[in-house]
Protein backbone atom coordinates (compact mmCIF):
# COMPACT_ATOMS: atom_id res chain seq x y z
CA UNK A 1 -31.39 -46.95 30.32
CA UNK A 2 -29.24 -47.78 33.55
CA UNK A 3 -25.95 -49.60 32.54
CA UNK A 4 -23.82 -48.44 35.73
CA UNK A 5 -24.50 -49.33 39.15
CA UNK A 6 -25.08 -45.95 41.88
CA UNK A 7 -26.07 -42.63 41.39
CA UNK A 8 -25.22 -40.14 39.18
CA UNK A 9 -23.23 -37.35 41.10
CA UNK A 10 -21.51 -34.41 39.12
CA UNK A 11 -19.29 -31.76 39.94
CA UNK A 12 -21.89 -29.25 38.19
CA UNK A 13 -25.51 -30.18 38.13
CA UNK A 14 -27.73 -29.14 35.42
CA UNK A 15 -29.52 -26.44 36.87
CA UNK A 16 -25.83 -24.79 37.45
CA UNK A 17 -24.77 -25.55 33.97
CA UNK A 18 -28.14 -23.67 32.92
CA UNK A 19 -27.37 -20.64 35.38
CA UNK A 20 -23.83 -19.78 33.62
CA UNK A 21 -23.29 -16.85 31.82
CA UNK A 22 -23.74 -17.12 27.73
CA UNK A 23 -20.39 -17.65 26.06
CA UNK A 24 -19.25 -15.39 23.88
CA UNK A 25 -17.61 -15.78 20.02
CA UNK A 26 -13.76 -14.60 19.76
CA UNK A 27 -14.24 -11.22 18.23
CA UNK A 28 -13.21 -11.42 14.64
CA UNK A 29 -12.61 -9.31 11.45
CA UNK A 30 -15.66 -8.23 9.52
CA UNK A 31 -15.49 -9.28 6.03
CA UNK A 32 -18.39 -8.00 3.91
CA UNK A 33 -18.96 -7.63 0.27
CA UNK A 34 -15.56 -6.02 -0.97
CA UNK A 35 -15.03 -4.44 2.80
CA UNK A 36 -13.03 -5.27 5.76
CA UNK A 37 -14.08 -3.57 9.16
CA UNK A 38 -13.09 -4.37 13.28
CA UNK A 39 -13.06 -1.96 16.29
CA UNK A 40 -10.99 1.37 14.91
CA UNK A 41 -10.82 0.90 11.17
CA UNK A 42 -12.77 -0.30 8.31
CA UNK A 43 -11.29 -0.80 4.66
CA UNK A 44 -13.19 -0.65 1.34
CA UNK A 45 -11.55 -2.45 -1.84
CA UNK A 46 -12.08 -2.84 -5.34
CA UNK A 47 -13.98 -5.88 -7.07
CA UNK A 48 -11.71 -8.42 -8.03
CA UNK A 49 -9.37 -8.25 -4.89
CA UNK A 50 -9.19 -11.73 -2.00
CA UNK A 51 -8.20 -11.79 0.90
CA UNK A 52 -5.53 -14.78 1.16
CA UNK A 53 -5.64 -17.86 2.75
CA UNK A 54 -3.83 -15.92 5.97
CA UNK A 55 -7.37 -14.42 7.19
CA UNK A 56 -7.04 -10.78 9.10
CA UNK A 57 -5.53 -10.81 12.53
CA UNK A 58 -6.67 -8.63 15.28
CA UNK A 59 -4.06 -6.19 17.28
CA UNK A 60 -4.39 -5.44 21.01
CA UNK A 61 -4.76 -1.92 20.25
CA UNK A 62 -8.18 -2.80 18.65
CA UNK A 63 -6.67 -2.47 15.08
CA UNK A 64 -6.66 -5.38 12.29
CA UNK A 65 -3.66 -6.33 9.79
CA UNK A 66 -4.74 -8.27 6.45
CA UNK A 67 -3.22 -9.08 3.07
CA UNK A 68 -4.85 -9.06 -0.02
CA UNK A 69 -3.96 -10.34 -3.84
CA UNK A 70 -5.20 -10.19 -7.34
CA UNK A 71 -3.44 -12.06 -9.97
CA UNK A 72 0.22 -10.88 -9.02
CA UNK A 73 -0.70 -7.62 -7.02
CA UNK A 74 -0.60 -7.13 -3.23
CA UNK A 75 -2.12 -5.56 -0.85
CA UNK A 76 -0.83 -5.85 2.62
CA UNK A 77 -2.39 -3.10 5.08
CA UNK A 78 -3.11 -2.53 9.05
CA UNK A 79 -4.88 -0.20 11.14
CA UNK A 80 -3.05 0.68 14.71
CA UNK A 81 -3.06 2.88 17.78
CA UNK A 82 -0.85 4.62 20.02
CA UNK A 83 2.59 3.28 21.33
CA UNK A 84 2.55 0.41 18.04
CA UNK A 85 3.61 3.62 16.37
CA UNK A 86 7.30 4.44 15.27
CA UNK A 87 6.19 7.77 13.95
CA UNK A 88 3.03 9.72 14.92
CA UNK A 89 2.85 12.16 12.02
CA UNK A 90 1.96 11.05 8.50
CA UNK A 91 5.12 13.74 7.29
CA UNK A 92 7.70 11.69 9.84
CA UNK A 93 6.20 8.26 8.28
CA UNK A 94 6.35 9.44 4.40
CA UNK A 95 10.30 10.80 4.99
CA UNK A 96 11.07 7.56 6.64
CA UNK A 97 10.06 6.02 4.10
CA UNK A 98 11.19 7.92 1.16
CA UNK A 99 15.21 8.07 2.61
CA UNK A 100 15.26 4.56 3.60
CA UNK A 101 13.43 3.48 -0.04
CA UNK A 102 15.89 6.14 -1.80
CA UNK A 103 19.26 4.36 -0.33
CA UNK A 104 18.80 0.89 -1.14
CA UNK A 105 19.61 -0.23 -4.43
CA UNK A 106 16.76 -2.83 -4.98
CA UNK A 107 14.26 0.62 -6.03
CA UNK A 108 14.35 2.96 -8.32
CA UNK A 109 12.83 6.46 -9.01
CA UNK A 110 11.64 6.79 -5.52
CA UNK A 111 8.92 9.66 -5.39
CA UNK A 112 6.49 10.78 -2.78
CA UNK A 113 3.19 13.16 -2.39
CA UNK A 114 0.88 13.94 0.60
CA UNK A 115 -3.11 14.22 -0.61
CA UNK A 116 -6.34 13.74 1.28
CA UNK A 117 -9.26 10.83 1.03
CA UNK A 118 -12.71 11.49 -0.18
CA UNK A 119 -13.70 10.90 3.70
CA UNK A 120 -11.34 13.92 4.33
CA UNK A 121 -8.27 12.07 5.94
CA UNK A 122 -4.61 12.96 5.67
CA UNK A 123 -2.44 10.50 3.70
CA UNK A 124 1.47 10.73 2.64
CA UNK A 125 2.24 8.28 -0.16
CA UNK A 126 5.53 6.91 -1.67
CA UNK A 127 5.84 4.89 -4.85
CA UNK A 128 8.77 3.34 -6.55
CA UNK A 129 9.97 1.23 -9.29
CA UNK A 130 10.92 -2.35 -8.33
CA UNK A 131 13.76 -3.56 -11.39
CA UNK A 132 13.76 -6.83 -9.75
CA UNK A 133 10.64 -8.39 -10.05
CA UNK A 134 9.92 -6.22 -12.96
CA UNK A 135 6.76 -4.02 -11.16
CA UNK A 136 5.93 -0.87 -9.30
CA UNK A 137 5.05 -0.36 -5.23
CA UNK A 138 4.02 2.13 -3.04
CA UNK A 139 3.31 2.58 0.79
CA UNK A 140 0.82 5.14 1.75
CA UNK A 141 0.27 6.36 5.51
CA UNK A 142 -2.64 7.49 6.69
CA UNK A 143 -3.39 9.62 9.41
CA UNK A 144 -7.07 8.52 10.67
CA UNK A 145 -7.27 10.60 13.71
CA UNK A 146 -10.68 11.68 14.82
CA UNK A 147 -12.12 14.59 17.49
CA UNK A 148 -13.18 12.53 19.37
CA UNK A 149 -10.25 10.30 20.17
CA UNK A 150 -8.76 12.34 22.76
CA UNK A 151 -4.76 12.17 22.87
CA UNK A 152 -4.93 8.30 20.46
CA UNK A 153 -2.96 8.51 17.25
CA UNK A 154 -4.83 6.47 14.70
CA UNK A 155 -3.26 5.54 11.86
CA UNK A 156 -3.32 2.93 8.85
CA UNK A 157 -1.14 1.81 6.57
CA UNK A 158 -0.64 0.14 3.05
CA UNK A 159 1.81 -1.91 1.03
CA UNK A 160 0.80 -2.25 -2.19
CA UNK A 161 2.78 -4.07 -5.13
CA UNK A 162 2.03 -4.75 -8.48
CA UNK A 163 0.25 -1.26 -8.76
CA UNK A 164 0.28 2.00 -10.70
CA UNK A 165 0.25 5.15 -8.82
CA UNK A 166 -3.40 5.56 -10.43
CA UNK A 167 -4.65 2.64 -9.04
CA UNK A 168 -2.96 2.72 -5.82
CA UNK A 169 -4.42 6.05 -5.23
CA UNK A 170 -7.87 5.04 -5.96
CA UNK A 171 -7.22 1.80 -3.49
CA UNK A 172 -6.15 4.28 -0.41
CA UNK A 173 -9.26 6.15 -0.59
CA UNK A 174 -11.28 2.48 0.85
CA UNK A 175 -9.10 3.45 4.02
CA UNK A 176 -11.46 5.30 6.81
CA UNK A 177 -13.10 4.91 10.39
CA UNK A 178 -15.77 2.57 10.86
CA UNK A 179 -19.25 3.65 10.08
CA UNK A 180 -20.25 4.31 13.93
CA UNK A 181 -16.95 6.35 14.17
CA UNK A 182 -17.06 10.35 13.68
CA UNK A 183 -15.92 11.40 10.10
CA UNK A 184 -14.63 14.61 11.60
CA UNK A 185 -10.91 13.88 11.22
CA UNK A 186 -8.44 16.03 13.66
CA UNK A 187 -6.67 19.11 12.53
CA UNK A 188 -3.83 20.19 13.03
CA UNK A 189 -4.20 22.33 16.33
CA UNK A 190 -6.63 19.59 17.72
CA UNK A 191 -3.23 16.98 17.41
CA UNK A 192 -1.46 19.00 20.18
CA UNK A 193 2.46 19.03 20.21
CA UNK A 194 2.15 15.05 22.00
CA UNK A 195 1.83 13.63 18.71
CA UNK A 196 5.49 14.88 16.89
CA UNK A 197 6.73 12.45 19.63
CA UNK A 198 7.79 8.81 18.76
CA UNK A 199 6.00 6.23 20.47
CA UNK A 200 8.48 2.77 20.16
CA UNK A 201 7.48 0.35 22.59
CA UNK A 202 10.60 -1.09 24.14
CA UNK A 203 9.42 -2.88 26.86
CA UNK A 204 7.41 -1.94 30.09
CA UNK A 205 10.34 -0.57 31.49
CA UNK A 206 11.07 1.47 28.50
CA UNK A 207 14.75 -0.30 28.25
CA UNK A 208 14.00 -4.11 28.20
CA UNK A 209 13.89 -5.22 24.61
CA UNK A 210 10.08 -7.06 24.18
CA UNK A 211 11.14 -11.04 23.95
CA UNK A 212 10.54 -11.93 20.33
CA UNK A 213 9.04 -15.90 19.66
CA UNK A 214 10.51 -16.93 16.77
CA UNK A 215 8.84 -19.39 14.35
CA UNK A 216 10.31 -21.94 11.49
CA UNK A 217 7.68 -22.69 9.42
CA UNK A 218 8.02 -20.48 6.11
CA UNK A 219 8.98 -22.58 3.34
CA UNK A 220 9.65 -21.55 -0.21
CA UNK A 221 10.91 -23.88 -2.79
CA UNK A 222 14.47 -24.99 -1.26
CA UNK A 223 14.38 -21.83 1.25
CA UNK A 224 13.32 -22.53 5.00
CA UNK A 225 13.19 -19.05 7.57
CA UNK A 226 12.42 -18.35 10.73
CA UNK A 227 10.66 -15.39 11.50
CA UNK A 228 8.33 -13.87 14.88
CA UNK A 229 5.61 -15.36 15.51
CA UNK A 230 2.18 -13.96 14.11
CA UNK A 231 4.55 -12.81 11.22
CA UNK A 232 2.36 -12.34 7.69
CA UNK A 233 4.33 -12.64 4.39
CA UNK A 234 3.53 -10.94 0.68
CA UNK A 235 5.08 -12.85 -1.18
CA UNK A 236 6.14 -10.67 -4.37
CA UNK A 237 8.33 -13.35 -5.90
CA UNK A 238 7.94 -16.61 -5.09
CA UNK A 239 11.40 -19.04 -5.24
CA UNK A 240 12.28 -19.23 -8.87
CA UNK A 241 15.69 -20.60 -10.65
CA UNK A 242 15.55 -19.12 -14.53
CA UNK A 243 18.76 -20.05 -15.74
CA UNK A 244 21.66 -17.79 -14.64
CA UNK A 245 19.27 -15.94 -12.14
CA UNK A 246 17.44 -17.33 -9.06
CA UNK A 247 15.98 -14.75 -7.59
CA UNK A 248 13.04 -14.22 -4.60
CA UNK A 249 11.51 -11.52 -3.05
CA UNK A 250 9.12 -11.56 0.39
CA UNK A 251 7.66 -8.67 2.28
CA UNK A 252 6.85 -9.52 6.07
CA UNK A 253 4.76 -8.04 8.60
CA UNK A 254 6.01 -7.90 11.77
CA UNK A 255 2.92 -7.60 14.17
CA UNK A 256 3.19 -3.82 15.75
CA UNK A 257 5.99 -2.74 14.01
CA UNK A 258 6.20 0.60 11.90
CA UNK A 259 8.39 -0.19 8.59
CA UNK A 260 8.89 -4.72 8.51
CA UNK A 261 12.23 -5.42 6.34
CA UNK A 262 12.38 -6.49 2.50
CA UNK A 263 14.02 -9.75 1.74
CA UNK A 264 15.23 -10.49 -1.16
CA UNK A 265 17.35 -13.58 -2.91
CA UNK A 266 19.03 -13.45 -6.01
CA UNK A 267 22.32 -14.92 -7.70
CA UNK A 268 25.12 -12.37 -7.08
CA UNK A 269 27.82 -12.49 -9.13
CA UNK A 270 29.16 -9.06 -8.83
CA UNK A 271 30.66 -9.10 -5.17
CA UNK A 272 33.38 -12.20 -4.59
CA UNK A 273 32.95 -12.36 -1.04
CA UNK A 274 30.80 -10.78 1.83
CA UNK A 275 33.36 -8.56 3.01
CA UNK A 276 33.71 -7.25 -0.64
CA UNK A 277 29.93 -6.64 -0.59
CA UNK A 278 30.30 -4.83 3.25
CA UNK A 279 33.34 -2.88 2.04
CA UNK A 280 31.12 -1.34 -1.08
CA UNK A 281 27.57 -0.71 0.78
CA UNK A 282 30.14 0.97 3.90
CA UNK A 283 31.55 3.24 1.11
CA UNK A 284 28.30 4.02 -0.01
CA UNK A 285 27.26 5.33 3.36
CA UNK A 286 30.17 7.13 3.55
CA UNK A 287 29.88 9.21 0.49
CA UNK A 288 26.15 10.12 1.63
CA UNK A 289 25.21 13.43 3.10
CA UNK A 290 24.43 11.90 6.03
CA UNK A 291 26.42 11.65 9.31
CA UNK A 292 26.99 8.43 9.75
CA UNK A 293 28.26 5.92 12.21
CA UNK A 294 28.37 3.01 10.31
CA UNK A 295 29.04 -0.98 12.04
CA UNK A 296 29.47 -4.25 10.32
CA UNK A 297 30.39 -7.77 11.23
CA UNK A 298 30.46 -11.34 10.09
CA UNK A 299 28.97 -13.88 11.58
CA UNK A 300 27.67 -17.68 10.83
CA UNK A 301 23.59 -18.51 11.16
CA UNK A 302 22.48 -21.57 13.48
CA UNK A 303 22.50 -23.44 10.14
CA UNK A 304 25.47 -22.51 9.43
CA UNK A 305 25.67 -20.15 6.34
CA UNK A 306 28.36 -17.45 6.37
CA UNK A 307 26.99 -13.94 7.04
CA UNK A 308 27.36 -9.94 7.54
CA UNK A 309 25.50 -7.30 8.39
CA UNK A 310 26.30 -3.68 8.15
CA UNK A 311 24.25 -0.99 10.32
CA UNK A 312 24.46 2.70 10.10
CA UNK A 313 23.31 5.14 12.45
CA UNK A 314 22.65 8.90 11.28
CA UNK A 315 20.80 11.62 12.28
CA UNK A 316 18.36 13.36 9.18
CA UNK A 317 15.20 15.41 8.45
CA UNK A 318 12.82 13.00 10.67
CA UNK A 319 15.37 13.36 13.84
CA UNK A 320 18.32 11.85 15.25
CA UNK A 321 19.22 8.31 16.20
CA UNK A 322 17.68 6.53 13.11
CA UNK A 323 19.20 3.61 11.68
CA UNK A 324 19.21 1.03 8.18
CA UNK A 325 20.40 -2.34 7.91
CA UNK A 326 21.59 -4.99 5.34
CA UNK A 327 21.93 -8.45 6.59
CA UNK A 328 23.24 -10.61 3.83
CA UNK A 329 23.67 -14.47 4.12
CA UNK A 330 25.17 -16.47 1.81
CA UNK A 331 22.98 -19.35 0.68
CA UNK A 332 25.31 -21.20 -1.86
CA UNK A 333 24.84 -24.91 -1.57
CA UNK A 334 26.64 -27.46 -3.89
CA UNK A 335 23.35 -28.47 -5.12
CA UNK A 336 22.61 -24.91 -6.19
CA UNK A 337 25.91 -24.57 -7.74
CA UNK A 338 25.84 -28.05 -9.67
CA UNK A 339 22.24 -26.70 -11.48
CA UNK A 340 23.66 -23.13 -12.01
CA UNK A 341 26.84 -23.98 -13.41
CA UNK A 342 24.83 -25.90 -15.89
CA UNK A 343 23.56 -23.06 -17.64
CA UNK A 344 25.78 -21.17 -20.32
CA UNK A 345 27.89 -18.01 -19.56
CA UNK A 346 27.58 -19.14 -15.95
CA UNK A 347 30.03 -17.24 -13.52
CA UNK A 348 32.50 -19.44 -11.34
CA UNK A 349 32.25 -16.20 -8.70
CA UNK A 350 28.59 -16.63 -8.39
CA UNK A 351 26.85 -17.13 -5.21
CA UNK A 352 23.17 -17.69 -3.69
CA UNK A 353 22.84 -14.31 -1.44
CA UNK A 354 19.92 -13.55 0.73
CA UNK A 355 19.66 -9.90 1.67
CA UNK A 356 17.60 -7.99 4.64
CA UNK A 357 16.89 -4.64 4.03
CA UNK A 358 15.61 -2.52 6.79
CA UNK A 359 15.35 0.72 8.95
CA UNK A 360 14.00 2.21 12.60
CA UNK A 361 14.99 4.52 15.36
CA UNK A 362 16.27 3.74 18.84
CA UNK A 363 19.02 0.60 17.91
């Protein structure tokens, strides 16, 4: 049926509509019956386990993060390549770990062992207790290297919370290659002396920081953050007040980056003021075996919540130049104060901290 006047006269006609190449689907994350798989790594998991509502993302190096729960256990793993590596050796990955887990004070009984998968991988894993939220954790590293991969680093990593040692070994041993990949994993001489060398991406001229996009959309209970974009949060305690204690605990993944920080809230009632907190976690430092050059300041957030953070520097068994940080911002509202005072035995010195625990190389 006509119901213009004149004659039709596109921009494309049909026939070069019909010419066009086929258009292709975004390339996505397989997810198969209790697998996960995409381009360099493919994970395996026990029955029982989801993946959460924040579905796998893809890396540009052809690897995959994802996050995974059962009941109140975690899972939050990724598979990466090359220069998203801090540390290119699953020994320099496991004693990161285990000295920057072993001198915080939110862990206890920090212990570590190296084994190998059933698909004959090398893999470094440390487990701890967590006092806070009342369960155990562990990150194992996983060096997936294959012959065939020329001077890559492949590697994979996983969070796990909620777990026994027991269980998280039996998870790590889902980690592998991808079924079309070799299963002849790289040895030792076949690594070559290029891959004891960190690989931190600090820009394309090796100086310029990479611009970080920040995003304000997480929401917990009362607590708003902002945090970089494509940023995927385990949450290990979500926002509770019970009674004298309020307490939190989140574990982000920073896209790319080698160890993400631990946040954690919680009523503090030991420490006055910040600068009493700084003053204590500065003599701390000081009374460790290592080195240290240790900064701190206070500051005030764009919100405007008092704050301080404390860095040190220090030079250990993985190299020199490393560094941890506590940022600590204090989050006492009159609102908060009105429903803690409320409760019996409640302190008039207590305060509403929020605490960022973290460590690199290269500050």
């Amino acid at each position: 049926m006509r119901t213009t006047n004149g004659t039709p006269s596109p921009n494309q006609s049909i026939s070069e509509l019909q010419s066009l190449a086929p258009l292709e689907s975004a390339p996505t994350v397989t997810q198969g019956t209790n697998y996960l798989e995409y381009g360099i790594g493919r994970f395996e998991y026990p029955a029982g386990w989801q993946v959460t509502s924040t579905a796998p993302n893809l890396t540009d190096d052809g690897g995959f993060n994802f996050v995974m729960s059962k009941a109140s256990q975690m899972i939050m793993g990724s598979f990466t390549s090359d220069d998203t590596n801090f540390f290119t050796s699953i020994e320099s990955s496991v004693v990161a770990a285990f000295e920057s887990f072993s001198a915080t004070s939110v862990v206890d009984n920090v212990n570590y062992e190296y084994f190998e998968t059933s698909n004959g991988f090398t893999a470094g894993i440390v487990y701890y207790d967590m006092p806070l939220a009342g369960s155990k954790g562990a990150s194992v590293f996983f060096d997936l290297t294959l012959n065939t991969d020329g001077n890559k680093y492949i590697s994979a990593q996983l969070t796990l919370t909620g777990v026994s040692i027991d269980e998280a070994l039996a998870i790590a041993d889902g980690i592998m290659r991808p079924a079309e990949s070799s299963t002849s994993s790289k040895t030792d001489s076949d690594a070559g002396a290029g891959n004891n060398e960190n690989n931190f991406n600090s820009g394309e001229n090796g100086n310029i920081p990479v611009e970080i996009i920040m995003e304000c959309n997480f929401q917990d209970g009362p607590l708003s953050l902002c945090l970089p974009k494509s940023t995927t949060v385990d949450f290990t305690q979500s926002y509770a007040e019970n009674g004298l204690m309020t307490m939190a605990q989140y574990n982000p993944y920073f896209d790319g980056a080698f160890m993400s920080p631990m946040i954690f809230l919680q009523t503090e009632s030991l420490n006055h003021s910040l600068e009493d907190w700084a003053a204590h976690q500065s003599h701390s430092w000081e009374s460790s075996e290592f080195d240290s050059n240790i900064i701190s300041k206070s500051f005030t957030t764009d919100s405007g919540f008092p704050a301080t953070y404390i860095i040190r520097e220090f030079n250990s068994t993985l190299g020199s130049n490393n560094f941890e940080y506590y940022i600590v911002v204090d989050l006492t509202t009159d609102a908060w104060k009105q429903r803690y005072i409320a409760n019996q035995y409640a302190s008039d010195n207590a305060g509403l901290k929020l605490q960022f625990i973290g460590f690199g190389q290269s500050i």
